[in-house]
PDB file of N, CA and C in Angstrom:
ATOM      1  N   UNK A   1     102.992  75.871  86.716  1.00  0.00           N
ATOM      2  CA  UNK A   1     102.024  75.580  85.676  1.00  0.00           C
ATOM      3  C   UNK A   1     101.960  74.063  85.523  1.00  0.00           C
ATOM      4  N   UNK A   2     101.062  73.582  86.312  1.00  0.00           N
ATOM      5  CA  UNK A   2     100.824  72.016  85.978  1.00  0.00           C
ATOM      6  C   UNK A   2      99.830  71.702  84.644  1.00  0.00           C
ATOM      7  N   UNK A   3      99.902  70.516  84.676  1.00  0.00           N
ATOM      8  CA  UNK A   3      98.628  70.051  83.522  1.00  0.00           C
ATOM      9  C   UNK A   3     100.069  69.252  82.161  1.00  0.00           C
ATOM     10  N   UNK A   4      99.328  69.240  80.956  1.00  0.00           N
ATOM     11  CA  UNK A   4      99.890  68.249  80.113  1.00  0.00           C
ATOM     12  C   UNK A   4     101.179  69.141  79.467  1.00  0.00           C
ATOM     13  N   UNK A   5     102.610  68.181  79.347  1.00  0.00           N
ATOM     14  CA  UNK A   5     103.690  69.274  78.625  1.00  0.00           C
ATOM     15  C   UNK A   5     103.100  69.714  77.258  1.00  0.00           C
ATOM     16  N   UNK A   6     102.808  69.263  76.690  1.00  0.00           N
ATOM     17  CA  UNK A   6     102.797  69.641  75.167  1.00  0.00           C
ATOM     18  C   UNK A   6     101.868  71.035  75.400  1.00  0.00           C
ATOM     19  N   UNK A   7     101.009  71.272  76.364  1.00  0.00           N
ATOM     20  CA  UNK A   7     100.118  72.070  76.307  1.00  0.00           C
ATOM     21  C   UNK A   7     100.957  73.292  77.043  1.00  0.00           C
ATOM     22  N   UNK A   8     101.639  72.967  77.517  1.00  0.00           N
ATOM     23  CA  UNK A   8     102.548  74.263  78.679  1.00  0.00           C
ATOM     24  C   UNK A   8     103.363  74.837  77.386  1.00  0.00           C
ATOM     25  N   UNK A   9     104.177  73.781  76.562  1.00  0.00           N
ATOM     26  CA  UNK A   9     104.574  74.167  75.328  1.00  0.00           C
ATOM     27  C   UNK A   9     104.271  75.426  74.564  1.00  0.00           C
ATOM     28  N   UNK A  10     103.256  74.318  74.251  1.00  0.00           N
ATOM     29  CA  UNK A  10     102.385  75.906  73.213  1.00  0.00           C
ATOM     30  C   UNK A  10     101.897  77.019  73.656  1.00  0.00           C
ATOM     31  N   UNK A  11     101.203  76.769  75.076  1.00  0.00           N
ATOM     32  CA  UNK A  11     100.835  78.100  75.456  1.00  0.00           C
ATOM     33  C   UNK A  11     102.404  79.197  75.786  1.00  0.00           C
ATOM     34  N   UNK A  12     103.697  78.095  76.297  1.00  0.00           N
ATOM     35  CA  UNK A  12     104.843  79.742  76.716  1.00  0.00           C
ATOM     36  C   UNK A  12     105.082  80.008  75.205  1.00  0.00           C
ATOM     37  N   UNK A  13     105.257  79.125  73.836  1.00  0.00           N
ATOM     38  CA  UNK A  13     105.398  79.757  72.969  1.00  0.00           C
ATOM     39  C   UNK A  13     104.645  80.957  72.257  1.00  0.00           C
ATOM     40  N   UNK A  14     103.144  80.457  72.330  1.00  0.00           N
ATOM     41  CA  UNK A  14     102.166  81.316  72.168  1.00  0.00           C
ATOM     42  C   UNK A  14     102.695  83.179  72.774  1.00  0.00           C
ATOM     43  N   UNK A  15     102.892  82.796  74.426  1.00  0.00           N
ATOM     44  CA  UNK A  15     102.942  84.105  74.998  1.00  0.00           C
ATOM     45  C   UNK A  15     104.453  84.605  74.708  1.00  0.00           C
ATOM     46  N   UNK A  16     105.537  83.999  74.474  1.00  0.00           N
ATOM     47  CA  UNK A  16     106.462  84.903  74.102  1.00  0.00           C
ATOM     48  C   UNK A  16     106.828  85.089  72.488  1.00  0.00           C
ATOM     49  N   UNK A  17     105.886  84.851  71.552  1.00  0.00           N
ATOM     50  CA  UNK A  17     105.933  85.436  70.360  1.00  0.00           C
ATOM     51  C   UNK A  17     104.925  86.601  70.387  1.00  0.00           C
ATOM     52  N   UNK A  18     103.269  86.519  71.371  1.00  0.00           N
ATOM     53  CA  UNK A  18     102.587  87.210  71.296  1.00  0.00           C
ATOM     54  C   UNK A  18     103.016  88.797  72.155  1.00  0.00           C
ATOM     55  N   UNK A  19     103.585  88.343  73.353  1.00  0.00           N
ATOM     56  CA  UNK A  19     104.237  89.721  74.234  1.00  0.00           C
ATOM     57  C   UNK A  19     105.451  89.863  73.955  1.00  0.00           C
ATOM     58  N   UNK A  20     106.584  89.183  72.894  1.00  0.00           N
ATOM     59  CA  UNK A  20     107.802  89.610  72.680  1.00  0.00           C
ATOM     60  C   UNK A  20     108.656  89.299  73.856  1.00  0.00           C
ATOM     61  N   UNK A  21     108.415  88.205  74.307  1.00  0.00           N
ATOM     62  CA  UNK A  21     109.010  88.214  76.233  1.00  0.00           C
ATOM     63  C   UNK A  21     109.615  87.569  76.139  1.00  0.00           C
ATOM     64  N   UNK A  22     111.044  87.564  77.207  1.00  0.00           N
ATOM     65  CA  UNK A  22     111.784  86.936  77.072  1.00  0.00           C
ATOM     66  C   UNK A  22     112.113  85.247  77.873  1.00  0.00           C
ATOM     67  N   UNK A  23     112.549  84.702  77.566  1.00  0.00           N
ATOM     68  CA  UNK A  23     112.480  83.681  78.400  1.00  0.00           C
ATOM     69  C   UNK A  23     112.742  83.748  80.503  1.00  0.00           C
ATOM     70  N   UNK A  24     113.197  84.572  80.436  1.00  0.00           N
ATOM     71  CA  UNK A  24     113.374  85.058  82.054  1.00  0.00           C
ATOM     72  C   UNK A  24     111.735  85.340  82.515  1.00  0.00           C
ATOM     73  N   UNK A  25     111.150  86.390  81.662  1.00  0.00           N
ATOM     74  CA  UNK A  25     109.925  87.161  81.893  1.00  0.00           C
ATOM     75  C   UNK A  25     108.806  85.826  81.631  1.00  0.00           C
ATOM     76  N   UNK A  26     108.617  85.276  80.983  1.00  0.00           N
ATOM     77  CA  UNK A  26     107.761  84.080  80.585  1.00  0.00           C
ATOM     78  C   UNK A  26     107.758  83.055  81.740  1.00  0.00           C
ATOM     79  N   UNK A  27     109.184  82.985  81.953  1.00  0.00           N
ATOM     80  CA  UNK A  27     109.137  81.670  83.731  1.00  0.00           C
ATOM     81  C   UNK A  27     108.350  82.439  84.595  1.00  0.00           C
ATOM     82  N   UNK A  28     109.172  83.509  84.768  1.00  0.00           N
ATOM     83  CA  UNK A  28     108.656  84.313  85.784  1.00  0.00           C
ATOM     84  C   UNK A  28     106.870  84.498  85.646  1.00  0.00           C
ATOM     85  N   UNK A  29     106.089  85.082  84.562  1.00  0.00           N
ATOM     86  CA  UNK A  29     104.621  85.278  84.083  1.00  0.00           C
ATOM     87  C   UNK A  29     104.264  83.152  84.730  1.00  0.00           C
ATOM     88  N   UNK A  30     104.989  82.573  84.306  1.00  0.00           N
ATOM     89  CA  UNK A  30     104.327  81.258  84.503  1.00  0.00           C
ATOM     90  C   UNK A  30     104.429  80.408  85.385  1.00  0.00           C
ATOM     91  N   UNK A  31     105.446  80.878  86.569  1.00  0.00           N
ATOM     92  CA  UNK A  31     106.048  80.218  87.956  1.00  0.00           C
ATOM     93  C   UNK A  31     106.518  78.927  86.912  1.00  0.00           C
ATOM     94  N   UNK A  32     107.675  78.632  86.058  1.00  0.00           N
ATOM     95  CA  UNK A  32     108.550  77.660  85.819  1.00  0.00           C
ATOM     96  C   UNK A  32     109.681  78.304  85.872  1.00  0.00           C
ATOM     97  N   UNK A  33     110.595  77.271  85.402  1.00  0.00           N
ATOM     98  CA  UNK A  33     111.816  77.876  85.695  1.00  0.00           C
ATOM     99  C   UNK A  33     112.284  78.430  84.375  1.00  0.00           C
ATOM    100  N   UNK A  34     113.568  78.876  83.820  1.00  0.00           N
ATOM    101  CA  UNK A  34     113.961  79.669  82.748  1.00  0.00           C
ATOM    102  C   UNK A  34     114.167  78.344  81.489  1.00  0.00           C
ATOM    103  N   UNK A  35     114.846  76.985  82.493  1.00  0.00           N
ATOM    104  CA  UNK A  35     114.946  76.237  81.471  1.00  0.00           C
ATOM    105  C   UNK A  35     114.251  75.406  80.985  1.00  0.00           C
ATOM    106  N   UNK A  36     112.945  75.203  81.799  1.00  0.00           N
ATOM    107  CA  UNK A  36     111.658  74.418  81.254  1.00  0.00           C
ATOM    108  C   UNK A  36     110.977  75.628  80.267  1.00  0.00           C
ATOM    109  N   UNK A  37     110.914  76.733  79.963  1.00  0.00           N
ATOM    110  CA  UNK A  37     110.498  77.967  79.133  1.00  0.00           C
ATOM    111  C   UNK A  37     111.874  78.019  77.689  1.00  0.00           C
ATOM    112  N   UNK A  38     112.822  77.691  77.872  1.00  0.00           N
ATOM    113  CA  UNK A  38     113.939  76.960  76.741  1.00  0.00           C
ATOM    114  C   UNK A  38     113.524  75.963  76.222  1.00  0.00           C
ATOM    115  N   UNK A  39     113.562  74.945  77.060  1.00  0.00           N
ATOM    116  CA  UNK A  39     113.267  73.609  76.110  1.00  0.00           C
ATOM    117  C   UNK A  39     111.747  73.388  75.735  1.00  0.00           C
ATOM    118  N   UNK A  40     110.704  74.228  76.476  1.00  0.00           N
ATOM    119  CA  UNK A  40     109.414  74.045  75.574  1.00  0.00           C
ATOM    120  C   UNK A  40     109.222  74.694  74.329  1.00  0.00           C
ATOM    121  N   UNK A  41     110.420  75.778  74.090  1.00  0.00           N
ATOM    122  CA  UNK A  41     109.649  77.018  72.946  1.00  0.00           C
ATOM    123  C   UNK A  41     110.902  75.837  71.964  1.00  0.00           C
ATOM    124  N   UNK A  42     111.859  75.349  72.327  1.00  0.00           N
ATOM    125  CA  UNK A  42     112.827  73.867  71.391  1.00  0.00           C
ATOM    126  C   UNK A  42     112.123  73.752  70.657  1.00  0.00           C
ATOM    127  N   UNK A  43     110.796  72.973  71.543  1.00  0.00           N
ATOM    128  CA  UNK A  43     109.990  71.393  71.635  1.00  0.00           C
ATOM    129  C   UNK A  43     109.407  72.011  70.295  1.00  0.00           C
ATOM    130  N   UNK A  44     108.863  73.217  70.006  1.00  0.00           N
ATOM    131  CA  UNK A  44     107.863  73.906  69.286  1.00  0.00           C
ATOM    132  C   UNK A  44     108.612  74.021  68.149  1.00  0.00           C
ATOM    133  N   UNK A  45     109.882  74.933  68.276  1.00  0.00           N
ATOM    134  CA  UNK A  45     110.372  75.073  66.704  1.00  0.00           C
ATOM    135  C   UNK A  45     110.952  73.848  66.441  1.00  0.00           C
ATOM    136  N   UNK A  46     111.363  72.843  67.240  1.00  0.00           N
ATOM    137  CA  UNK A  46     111.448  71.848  66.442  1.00  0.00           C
ATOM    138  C   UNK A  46     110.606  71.426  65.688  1.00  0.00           C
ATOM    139  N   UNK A  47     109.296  71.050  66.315  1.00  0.00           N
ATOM    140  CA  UNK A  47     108.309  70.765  65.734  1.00  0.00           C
ATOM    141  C   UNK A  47     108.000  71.045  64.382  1.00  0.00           C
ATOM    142  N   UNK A  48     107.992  72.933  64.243  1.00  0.00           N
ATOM    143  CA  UNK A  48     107.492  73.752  63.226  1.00  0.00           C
ATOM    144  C   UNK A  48     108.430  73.116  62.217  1.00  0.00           C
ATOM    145  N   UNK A  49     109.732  72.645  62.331  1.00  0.00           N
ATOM    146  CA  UNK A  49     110.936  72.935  61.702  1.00  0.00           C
ATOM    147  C   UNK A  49     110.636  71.480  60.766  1.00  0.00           C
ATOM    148  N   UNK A  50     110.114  70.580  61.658  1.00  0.00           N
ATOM    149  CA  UNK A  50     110.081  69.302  61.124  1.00  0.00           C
ATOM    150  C   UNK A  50     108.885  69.175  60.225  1.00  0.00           C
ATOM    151  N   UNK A  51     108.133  69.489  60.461  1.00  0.00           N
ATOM    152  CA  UNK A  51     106.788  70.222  59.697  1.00  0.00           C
ATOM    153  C   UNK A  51     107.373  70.794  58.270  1.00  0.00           C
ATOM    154  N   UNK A  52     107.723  71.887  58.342  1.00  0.00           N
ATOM    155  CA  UNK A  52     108.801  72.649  57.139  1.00  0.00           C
ATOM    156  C   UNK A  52     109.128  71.713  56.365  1.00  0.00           C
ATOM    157  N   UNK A  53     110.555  71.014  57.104  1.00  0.00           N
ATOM    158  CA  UNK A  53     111.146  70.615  56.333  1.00  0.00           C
ATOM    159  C   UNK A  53     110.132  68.999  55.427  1.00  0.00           C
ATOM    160  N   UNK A  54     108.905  68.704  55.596  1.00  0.00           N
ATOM    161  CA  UNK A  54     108.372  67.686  55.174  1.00  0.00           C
ATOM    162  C   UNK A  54     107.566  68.505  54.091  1.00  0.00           C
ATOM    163  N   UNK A  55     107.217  69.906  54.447  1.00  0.00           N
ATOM    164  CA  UNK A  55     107.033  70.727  53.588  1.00  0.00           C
ATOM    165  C   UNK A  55     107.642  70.571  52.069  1.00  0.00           C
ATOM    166  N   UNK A  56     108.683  71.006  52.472  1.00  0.00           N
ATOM    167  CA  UNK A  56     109.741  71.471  51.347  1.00  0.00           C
ATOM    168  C   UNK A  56     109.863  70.252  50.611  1.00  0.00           C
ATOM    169  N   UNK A  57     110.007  69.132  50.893  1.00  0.00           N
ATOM    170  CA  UNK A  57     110.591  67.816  50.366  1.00  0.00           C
ATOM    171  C   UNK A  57     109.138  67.210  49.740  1.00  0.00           C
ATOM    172  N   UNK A  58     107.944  68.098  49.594  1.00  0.00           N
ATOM    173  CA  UNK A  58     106.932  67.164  49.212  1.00  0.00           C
ATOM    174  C   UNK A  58     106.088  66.537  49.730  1.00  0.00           C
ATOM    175  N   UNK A  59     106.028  66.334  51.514  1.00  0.00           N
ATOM    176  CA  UNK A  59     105.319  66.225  52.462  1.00  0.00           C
ATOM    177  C   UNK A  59     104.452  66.821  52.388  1.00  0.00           C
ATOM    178  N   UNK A  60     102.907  65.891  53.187  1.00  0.00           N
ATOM    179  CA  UNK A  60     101.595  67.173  53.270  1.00  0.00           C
ATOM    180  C   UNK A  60     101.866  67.380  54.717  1.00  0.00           C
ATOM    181  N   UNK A  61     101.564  68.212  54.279  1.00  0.00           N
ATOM    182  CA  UNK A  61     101.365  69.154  56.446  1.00  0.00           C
ATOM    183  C   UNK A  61     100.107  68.132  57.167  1.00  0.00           C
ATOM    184  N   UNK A  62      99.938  67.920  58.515  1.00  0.00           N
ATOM    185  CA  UNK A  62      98.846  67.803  58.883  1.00  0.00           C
ATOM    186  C   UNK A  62      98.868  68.222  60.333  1.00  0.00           C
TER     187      UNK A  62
END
């Protein structure tokens, strides 16, 4: 799966919250490997997490 990371990101997160799949099944659905499908779905809940937590403290989302 070539093209931009942030976008490979969201889309394996997208597909393994949407098919319940596991990170083995998701490399495999996307020809990457198991640990580029780890550290992108990271990249994401980090993200979400950092988001949250700016949430909680009074932060606006954007």
């Amino acid at each position: 799966m070539k093209g931009n990371p942030e976008e490979r990101a969201i889309i394996l997160a997208q597909y393994v919250l949407e098919h319940n799949a596991t990170v083995r099944s998701a490399a495999k659905k996307f020809g990457v490997s198991k640990s580029t499908v780890h550290k992108d779905i990271v990249k994401i809940a980090d993200a979400f997490r950092s988001k949250n937590n700016s949430f909680l403290s009074g932060g606006a989302l954007v």
